[in-house]
C-alpha atoms as a PDB file:
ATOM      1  CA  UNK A   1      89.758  67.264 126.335  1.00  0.00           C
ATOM      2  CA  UNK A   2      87.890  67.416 122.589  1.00  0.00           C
ATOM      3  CA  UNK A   3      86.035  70.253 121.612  1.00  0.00           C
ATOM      4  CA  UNK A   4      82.429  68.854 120.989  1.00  0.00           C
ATOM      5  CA  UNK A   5      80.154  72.456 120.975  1.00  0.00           C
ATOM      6  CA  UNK A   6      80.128  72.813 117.500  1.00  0.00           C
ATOM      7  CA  UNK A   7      79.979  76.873 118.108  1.00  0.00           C
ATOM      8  CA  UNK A   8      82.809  76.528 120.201  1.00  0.00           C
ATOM      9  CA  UNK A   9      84.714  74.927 117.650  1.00  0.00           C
ATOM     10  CA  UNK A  10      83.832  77.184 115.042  1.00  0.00           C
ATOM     11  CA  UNK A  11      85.068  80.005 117.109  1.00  0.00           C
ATOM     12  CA  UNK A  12      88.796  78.438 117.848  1.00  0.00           C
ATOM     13  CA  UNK A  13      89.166  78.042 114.271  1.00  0.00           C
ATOM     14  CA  UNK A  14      88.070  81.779 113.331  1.00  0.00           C
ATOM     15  CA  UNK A  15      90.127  82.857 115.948  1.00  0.00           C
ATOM     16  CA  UNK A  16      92.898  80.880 114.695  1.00  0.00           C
ATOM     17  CA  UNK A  17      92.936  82.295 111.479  1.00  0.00           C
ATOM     18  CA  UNK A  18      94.162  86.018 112.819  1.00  0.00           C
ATOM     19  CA  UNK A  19      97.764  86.445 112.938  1.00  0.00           C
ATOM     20  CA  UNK A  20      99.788  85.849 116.041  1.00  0.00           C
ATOM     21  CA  UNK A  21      97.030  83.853 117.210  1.00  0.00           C
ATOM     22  CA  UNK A  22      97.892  80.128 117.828  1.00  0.00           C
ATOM     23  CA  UNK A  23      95.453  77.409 118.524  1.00  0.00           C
ATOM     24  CA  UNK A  24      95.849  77.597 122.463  1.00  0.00           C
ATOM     25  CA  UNK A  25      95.342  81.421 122.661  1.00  0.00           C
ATOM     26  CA  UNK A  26      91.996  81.023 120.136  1.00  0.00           C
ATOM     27  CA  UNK A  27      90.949  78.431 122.896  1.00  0.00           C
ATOM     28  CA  UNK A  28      91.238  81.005 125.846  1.00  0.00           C
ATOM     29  CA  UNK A  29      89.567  84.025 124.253  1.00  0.00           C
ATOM     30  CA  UNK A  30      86.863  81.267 123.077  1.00  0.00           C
ATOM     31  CA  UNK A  31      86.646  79.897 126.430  1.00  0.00           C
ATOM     32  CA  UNK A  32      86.968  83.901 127.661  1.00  0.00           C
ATOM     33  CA  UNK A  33      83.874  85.055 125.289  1.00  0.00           C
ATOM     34  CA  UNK A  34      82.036  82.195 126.976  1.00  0.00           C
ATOM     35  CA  UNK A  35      81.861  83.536 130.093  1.00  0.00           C
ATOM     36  CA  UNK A  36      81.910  86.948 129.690  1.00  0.00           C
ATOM     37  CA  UNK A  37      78.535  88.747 129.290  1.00  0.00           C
ATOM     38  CA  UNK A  38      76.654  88.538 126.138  1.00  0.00           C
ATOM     39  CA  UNK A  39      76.220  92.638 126.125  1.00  0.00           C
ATOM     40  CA  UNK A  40      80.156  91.963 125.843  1.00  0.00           C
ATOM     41  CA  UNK A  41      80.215  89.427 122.411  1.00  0.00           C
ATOM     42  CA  UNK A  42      77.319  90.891 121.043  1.00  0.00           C
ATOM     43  CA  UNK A  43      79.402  94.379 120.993  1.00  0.00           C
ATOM     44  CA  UNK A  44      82.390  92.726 120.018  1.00  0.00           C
ATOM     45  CA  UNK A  45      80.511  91.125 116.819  1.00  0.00           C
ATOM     46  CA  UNK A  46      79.088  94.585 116.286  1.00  0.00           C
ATOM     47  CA  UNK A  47      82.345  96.510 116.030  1.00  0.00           C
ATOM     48  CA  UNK A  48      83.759  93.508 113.810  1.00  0.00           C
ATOM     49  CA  UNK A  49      80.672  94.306 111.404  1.00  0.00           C
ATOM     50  CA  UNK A  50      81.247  97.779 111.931  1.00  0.00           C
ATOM     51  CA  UNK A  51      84.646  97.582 110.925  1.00  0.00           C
ATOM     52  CA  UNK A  52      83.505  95.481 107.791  1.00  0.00           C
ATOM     53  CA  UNK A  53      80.128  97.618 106.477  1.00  0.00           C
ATOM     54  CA  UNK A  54      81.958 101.256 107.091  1.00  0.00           C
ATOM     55  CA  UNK A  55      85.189 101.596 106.793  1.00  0.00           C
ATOM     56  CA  UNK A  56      87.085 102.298 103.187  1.00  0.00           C
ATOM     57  CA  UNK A  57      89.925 103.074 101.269  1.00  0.00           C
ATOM     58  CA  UNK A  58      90.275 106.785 100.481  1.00  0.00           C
ATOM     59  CA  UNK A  59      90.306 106.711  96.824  1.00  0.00           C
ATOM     60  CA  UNK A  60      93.349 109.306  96.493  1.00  0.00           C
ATOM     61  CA  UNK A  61      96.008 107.874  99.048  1.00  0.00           C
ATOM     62  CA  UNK A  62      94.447 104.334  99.934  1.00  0.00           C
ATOM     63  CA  UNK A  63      94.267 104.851 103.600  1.00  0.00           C
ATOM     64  CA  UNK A  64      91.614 103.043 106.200  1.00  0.00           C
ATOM     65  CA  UNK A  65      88.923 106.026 106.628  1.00  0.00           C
ATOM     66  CA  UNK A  66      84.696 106.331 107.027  1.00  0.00           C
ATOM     67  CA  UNK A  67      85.033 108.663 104.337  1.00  0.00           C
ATOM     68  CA  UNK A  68      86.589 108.880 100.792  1.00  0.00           C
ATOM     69  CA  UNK A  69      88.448 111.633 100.380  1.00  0.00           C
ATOM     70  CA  UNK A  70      89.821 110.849 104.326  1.00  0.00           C
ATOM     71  CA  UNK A  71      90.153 113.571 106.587  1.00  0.00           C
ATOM     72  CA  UNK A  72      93.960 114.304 105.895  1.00  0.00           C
ATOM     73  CA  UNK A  73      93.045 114.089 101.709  1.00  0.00           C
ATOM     74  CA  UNK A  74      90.428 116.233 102.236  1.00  0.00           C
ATOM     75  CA  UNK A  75      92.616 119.138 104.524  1.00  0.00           C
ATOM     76  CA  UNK A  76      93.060 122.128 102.412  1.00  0.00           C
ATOM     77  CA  UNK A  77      96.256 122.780 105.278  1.00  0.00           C
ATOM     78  CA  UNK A  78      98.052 120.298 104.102  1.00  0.00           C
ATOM     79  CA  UNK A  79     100.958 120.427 101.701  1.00  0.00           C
ATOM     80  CA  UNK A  80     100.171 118.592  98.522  1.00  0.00           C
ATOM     81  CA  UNK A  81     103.518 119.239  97.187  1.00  0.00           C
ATOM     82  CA  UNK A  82     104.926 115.980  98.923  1.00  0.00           C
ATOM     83  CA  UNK A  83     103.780 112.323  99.471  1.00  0.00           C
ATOM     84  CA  UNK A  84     104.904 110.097 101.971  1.00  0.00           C
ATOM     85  CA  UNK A  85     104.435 106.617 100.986  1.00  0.00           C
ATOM     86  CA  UNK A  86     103.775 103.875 103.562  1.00  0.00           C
ATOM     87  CA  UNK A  87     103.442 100.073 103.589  1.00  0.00           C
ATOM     88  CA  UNK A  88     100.010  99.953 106.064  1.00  0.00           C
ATOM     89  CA  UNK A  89      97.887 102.304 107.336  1.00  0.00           C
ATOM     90  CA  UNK A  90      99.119 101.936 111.103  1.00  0.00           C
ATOM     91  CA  UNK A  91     102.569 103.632 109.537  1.00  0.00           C
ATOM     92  CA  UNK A  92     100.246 106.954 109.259  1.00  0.00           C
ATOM     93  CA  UNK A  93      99.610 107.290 112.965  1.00  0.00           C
ATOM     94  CA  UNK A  94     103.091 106.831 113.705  1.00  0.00           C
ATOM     95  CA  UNK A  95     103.921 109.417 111.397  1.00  0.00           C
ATOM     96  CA  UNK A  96     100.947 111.909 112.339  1.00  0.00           C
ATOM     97  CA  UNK A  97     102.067 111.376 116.333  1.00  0.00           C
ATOM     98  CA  UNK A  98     105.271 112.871 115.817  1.00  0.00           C
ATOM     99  CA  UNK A  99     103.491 115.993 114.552  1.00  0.00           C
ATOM    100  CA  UNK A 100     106.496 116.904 111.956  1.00  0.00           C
ATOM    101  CA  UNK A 101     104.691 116.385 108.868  1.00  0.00           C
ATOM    102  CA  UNK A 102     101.967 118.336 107.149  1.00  0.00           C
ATOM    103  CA  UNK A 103     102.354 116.542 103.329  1.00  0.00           C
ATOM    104  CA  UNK A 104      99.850 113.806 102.158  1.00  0.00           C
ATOM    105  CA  UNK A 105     100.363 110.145 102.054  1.00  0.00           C
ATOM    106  CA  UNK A 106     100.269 107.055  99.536  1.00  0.00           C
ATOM    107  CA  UNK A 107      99.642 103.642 101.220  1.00  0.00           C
ATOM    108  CA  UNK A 108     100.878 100.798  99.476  1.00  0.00           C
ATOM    109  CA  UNK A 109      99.008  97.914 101.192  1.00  0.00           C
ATOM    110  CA  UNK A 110     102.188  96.153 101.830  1.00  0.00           C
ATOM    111  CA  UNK A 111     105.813  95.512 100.299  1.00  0.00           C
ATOM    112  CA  UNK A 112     107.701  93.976  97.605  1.00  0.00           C
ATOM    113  CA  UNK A 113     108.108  90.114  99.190  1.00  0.00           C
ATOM    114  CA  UNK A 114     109.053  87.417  96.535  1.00  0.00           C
ATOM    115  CA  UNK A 115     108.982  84.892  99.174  1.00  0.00           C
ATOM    116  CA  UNK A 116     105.459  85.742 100.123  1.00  0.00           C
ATOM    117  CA  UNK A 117     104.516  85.767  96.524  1.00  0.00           C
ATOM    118  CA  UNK A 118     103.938  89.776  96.987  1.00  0.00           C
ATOM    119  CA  UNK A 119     104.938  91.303  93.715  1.00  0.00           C
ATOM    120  CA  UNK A 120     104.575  95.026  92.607  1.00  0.00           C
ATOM    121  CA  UNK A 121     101.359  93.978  91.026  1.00  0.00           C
ATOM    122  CA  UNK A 122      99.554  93.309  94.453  1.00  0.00           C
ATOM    123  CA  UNK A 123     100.622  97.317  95.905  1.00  0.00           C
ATOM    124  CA  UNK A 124      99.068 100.366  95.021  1.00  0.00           C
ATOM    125  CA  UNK A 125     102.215 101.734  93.051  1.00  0.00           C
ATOM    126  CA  UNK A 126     100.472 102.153  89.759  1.00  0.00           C
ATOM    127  CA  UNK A 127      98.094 104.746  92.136  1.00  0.00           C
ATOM    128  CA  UNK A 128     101.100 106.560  93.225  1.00  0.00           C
ATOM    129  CA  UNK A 129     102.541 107.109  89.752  1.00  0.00           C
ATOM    130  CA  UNK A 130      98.713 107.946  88.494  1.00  0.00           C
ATOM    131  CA  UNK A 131      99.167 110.552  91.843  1.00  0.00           C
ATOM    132  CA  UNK A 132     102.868 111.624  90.448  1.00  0.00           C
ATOM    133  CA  UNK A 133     101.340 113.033  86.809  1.00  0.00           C
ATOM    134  CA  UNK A 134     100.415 116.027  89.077  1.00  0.00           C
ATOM    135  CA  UNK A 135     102.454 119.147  88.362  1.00  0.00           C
ATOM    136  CA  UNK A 136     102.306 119.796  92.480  1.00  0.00           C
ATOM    137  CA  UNK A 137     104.299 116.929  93.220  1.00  0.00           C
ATOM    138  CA  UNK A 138     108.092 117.895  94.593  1.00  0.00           C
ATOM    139  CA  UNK A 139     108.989 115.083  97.147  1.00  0.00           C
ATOM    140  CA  UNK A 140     108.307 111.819  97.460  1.00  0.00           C
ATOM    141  CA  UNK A 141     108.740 110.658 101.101  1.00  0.00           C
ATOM    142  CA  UNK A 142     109.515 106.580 101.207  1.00  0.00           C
ATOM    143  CA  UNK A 143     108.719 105.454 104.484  1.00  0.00           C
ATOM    144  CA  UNK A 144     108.571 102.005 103.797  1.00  0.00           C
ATOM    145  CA  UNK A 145     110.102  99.862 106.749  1.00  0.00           C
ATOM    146  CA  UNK A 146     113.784  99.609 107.177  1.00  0.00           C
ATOM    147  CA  UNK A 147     113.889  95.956 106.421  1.00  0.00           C
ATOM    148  CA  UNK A 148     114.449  93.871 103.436  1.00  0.00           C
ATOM    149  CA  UNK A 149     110.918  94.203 101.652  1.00  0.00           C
ATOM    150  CA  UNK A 150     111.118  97.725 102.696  1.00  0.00           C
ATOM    151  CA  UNK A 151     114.460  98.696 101.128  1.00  0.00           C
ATOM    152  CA  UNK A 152     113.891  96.549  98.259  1.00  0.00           C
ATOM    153  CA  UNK A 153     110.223  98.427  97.661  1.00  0.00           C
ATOM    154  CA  UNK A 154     111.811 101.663  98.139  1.00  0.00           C
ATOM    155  CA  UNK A 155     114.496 101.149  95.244  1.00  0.00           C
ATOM    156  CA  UNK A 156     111.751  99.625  92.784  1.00  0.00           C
ATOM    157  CA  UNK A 157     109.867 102.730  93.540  1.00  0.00           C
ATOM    158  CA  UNK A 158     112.646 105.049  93.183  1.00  0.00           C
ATOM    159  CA  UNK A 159     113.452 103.418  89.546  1.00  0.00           C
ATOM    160  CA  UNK A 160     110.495 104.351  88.506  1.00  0.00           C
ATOM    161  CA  UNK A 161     109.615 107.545  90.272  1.00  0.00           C
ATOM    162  CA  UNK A 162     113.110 109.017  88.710  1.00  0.00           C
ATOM    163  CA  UNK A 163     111.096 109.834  85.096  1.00  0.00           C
ATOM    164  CA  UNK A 164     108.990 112.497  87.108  1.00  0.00           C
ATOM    165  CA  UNK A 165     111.738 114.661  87.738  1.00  0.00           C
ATOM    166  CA  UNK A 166     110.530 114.441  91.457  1.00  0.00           C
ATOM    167  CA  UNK A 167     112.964 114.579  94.797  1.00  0.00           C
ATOM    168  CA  UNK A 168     112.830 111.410  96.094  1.00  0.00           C
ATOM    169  CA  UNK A 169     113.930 110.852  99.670  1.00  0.00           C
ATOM    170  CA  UNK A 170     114.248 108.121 102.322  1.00  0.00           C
ATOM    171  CA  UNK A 171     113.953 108.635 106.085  1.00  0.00           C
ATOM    172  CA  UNK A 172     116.697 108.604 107.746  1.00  0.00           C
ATOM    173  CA  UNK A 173     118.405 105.502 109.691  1.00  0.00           C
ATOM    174  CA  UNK A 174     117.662 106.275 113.080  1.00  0.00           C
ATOM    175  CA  UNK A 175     114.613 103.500 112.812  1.00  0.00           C
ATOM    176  CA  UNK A 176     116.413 100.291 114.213  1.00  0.00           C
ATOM    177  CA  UNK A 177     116.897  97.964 111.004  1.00  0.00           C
ATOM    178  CA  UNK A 178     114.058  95.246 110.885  1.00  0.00           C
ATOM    179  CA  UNK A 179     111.542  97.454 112.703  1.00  0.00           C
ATOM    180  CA  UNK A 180     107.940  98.342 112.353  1.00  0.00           C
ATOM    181  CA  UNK A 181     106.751 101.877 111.770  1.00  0.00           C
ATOM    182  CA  UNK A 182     104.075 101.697 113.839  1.00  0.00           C
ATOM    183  CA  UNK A 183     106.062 100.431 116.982  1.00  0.00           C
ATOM    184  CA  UNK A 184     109.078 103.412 116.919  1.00  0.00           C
ATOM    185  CA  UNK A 185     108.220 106.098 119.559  1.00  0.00           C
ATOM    186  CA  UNK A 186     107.847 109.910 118.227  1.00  0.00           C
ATOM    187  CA  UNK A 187     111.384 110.745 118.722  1.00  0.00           C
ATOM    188  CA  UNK A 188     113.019 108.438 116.570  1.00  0.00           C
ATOM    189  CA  UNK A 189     110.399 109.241 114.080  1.00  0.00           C
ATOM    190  CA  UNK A 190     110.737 112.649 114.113  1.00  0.00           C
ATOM    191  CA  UNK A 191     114.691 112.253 113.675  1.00  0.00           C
ATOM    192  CA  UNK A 192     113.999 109.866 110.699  1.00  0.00           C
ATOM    193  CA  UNK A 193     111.597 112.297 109.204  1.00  0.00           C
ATOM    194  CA  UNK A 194     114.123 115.355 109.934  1.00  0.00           C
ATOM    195  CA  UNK A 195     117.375 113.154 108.370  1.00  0.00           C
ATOM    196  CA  UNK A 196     115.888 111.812 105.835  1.00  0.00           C
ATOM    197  CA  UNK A 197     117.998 111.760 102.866  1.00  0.00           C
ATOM    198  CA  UNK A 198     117.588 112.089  98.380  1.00  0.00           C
ATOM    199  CA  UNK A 199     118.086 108.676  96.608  1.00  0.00           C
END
Protein backbone atom coordinates (compact mmCIF):
# COMPACT_ATOMS: atom_id res chain seq x y z
CA UNK A 1 0.00 0.00 0.00
CA UNK A 2 1.55 3.71 -1.18
CA UNK A 3 2.36 6.17 1.22
CA UNK A 4 0.08 9.21 0.26
CA UNK A 5 0.31 11.54 3.82
CA UNK A 6 2.84 13.66 2.66
CA UNK A 7 4.08 14.00 6.56
CA UNK A 8 4.14 10.47 6.71
CA UNK A 9 6.32 10.22 3.90
CA UNK A 10 8.57 12.77 4.93
CA UNK A 11 9.09 10.98 8.14
CA UNK A 12 10.08 7.35 6.49
CA UNK A 13 12.59 9.10 4.55
CA UNK A 14 14.20 11.06 7.65
CA UNK A 15 14.07 8.04 9.41
CA UNK A 16 15.70 6.29 6.69
CA UNK A 17 18.54 8.35 6.57
CA UNK A 18 19.94 7.12 10.27
CA UNK A 19 22.15 4.24 10.15
CA UNK A 20 20.94 0.72 10.63
CA UNK A 21 17.66 1.94 9.77
CA UNK A 22 16.14 0.36 6.59
CA UNK A 23 13.07 1.50 4.83
CA UNK A 24 10.67 -1.10 6.62
CA UNK A 25 11.88 -0.26 10.19
CA UNK A 26 11.49 3.83 9.27
CA UNK A 27 7.87 2.67 8.30
CA UNK A 28 7.11 1.08 11.81
CA UNK A 29 8.53 3.78 14.08
CA UNK A 30 6.57 6.23 11.54
CA UNK A 31 3.55 4.24 11.78
CA UNK A 32 4.61 3.83 15.82
CA UNK A 33 4.93 7.86 16.31
CA UNK A 34 1.47 7.92 14.77
CA UNK A 35 -0.20 6.42 17.32
CA UNK A 36 1.57 7.11 20.18
CA UNK A 37 0.65 10.29 22.13
CA UNK A 38 1.63 13.61 20.89
CA UNK A 39 3.15 14.55 24.61
CA UNK A 40 5.35 11.49 23.28
CA UNK A 41 6.66 13.09 19.55
CA UNK A 42 6.53 16.41 20.71
CA UNK A 43 9.29 15.28 23.48
CA UNK A 44 10.99 13.23 21.13
CA UNK A 45 11.41 16.38 18.63
CA UNK A 46 12.43 18.32 21.70
CA UNK A 47 15.34 16.15 22.81
CA UNK A 48 16.40 15.90 18.97
CA UNK A 49 16.59 19.89 19.13
CA UNK A 50 18.06 19.62 22.36
CA UNK A 51 20.66 17.47 21.23
CA UNK A 52 21.24 19.92 18.20
CA UNK A 53 21.09 23.69 20.06
CA UNK A 54 23.30 22.39 23.29
CA UNK A 55 25.54 20.04 22.96
CA UNK A 56 29.43 20.75 21.76
CA UNK A 57 32.75 19.72 21.20
CA UNK A 58 35.09 20.44 24.11
CA UNK A 59 37.59 22.55 22.48
CA UNK A 60 40.72 20.69 24.19
CA UNK A 61 39.90 16.87 23.59
CA UNK A 62 36.85 17.08 21.06
CA UNK A 63 34.45 15.15 23.11
CA UNK A 64 30.33 15.48 23.01
CA UNK A 65 29.74 17.80 26.27
CA UNK A 66 27.13 20.98 27.36
CA UNK A 67 30.18 22.62 28.24
CA UNK A 68 33.62 23.49 26.68
CA UNK A 69 36.18 22.65 28.67
CA UNK A 70 33.93 19.13 29.45
CA UNK A 71 33.74 17.92 32.79
CA UNK A 72 36.75 15.40 32.56
CA UNK A 73 39.01 18.56 30.72
CA UNK A 74 38.04 20.64 33.26
CA UNK A 75 38.99 17.97 36.49
CA UNK A 76 41.99 19.29 38.18
CA UNK A 77 42.17 15.15 39.50
CA UNK A 78 42.96 14.06 36.51
CA UNK A 79 46.36 13.17 35.15
CA UNK A 80 47.30 15.40 32.28
CA UNK A 81 50.45 13.61 31.77
CA UNK A 82 48.68 11.00 29.39
CA UNK A 83 46.06 11.07 26.54
CA UNK A 84 44.04 8.38 25.45
CA UNK A 85 42.95 8.84 22.00
CA UNK A 86 39.61 7.46 20.76
CA UNK A 87 37.76 7.16 17.43
CA UNK A 88 34.00 8.42 18.91
CA UNK A 89 32.90 9.71 21.88
CA UNK A 90 30.86 6.46 22.97
CA UNK A 91 34.69 4.87 23.28
CA UNK A 92 34.95 7.37 26.48
CA UNK A 93 32.17 5.74 28.46
CA UNK A 94 33.50 2.47 27.83
CA UNK A 95 36.69 3.54 29.02
CA UNK A 96 35.37 5.71 32.10
CA UNK A 97 33.05 2.40 33.16
CA UNK A 98 35.92 0.36 33.78
CA UNK A 99 37.09 2.97 36.29
CA UNK A 100 41.03 2.23 35.53
CA UNK A 101 41.87 5.41 34.03
CA UNK A 102 42.30 8.87 35.46
CA UNK A 103 44.39 10.54 32.17
CA UNK A 104 42.55 12.83 29.62
CA UNK A 105 41.35 11.96 26.23
CA UNK A 106 41.70 13.07 22.42
CA UNK A 107 38.70 12.09 20.19
CA UNK A 108 39.40 11.72 16.72
CA UNK A 109 35.89 11.79 15.17
CA UNK A 110 36.55 8.63 13.38
CA UNK A 111 39.45 6.55 11.60
CA UNK A 112 41.74 6.40 8.79
CA UNK A 113 39.23 4.59 5.96
CA UNK A 114 40.45 5.01 2.28
CA UNK A 115 37.51 3.16 1.17
CA UNK A 116 35.16 5.53 2.87
CA UNK A 117 37.10 8.40 1.50
CA UNK A 118 38.16 9.16 5.36
CA UNK A 119 41.66 10.50 5.18
CA UNK A 120 43.81 11.98 8.08
CA UNK A 121 42.56 15.32 6.96
CA UNK A 122 38.86 14.65 8.11
CA UNK A 123 40.21 13.52 12.13
CA UNK A 124 41.22 15.72 14.71
CA UNK A 125 45.01 14.56 14.61
CA UNK A 126 46.44 17.94 13.84
CA UNK A 127 44.52 18.81 17.54
CA UNK A 128 46.31 16.04 19.15
CA UNK A 129 49.78 17.01 17.94
CA UNK A 130 48.77 20.92 18.74
CA UNK A 131 47.85 18.96 22.42
CA UNK A 132 51.43 16.99 22.21
CA UNK A 133 53.65 20.54 22.15
CA UNK A 134 52.84 20.38 25.93
CA UNK A 135 55.86 19.62 28.09
CA UNK A 136 53.22 17.42 30.45
CA UNK A 137 52.65 14.98 27.90
CA UNK A 138 54.33 11.29 28.77
CA UNK A 139 51.89 8.68 27.21
CA UNK A 140 49.87 8.57 24.54
CA UNK A 141 47.12 5.92 24.99
CA UNK A 142 45.75 4.65 21.28
CA UNK A 143 42.54 3.20 21.80
CA UNK A 144 41.45 3.23 18.46
CA UNK A 145 39.39 -0.03 17.57
CA UNK A 146 41.14 -3.25 16.96
CA UNK A 147 40.15 -3.42 13.37
CA UNK A 148 41.63 -2.41 10.15
CA UNK A 149 40.94 1.50 10.23
CA UNK A 150 41.85 1.23 13.78
CA UNK A 151 45.30 -0.37 13.46
CA UNK A 152 46.02 1.46 10.41
CA UNK A 153 45.09 5.00 12.40
CA UNK A 154 47.09 3.92 15.24
CA UNK A 155 50.42 3.41 13.13
CA UNK A 156 49.86 6.82 11.15
CA UNK A 157 49.57 8.32 14.53
CA UNK A 158 52.44 6.65 16.02
CA UNK A 159 54.71 7.91 12.89
CA UNK A 160 54.10 11.01 13.73
CA UNK A 161 53.74 11.13 17.46
CA UNK A 162 57.50 9.47 17.57
CA UNK A 163 59.16 13.32 17.07
CA UNK A 164 57.69 14.20 20.62
CA UNK A 165 59.79 11.95 22.40
CA UNK A 166 56.43 10.70 23.97
CA UNK A 167 55.61 6.82 25.15
CA UNK A 168 53.28 5.71 22.90
CA UNK A 169 51.22 2.65 23.76
CA UNK A 170 48.41 0.45 22.41
CA UNK A 171 45.87 -1.45 24.51
CA UNK A 172 46.32 -4.62 24.77
CA UNK A 173 44.64 -7.56 22.58
CA UNK A 174 42.21 -8.85 24.83
CA UNK A 175 39.42 -6.66 22.71
CA UNK A 176 38.12 -9.38 20.17
CA UNK A 177 39.61 -8.22 16.65
CA UNK A 178 36.87 -6.27 14.61
CA UNK A 179 35.10 -5.02 17.74
CA UNK A 180 33.61 -1.82 18.94
CA UNK A 181 34.84 -0.02 22.02
CA UNK A 182 31.78 0.87 23.16
CA UNK A 183 30.23 -2.74 23.06
CA UNK A 184 33.32 -4.68 25.23
CA UNK A 185 32.16 -5.16 28.88
CA UNK A 186 34.49 -3.53 31.77
CA UNK A 187 36.58 -6.52 32.18
CA UNK A 188 38.02 -6.89 28.96
CA UNK A 189 38.55 -3.23 29.01
CA UNK A 190 40.19 -3.02 32.01
CA UNK A 191 42.63 -5.97 30.86
CA UNK A 192 43.25 -4.02 27.57
CA UNK A 193 43.92 -0.88 29.47
CA UNK A 194 46.21 -2.88 32.12
CA UNK A 195 48.24 -4.87 28.99
CA UNK A 196 48.54 -2.39 26.94
CA UNK A 197 51.79 -2.34 25.30
CA UNK A 198 54.78 0.67 23.75
CA UNK A 199 54.82 0.83 19.87
Amino acid sequence: MPITARPVARVVDELSRLPGIGPKTAQRLTYYLLRAPSEHAQALAEAIMDLKQKVVLCSQCYNITEMSPCEICSNEGRDTSRICVVEEPLDIVALERTGQYNGQYHVLHGAISPIEGIGPEELKIRELLHRLGSDRVQEVILATNPNLEGDATAMYLTRLIHPFKIEVTRLARGLPVGGDLEYADEITLSNALAGRSQL
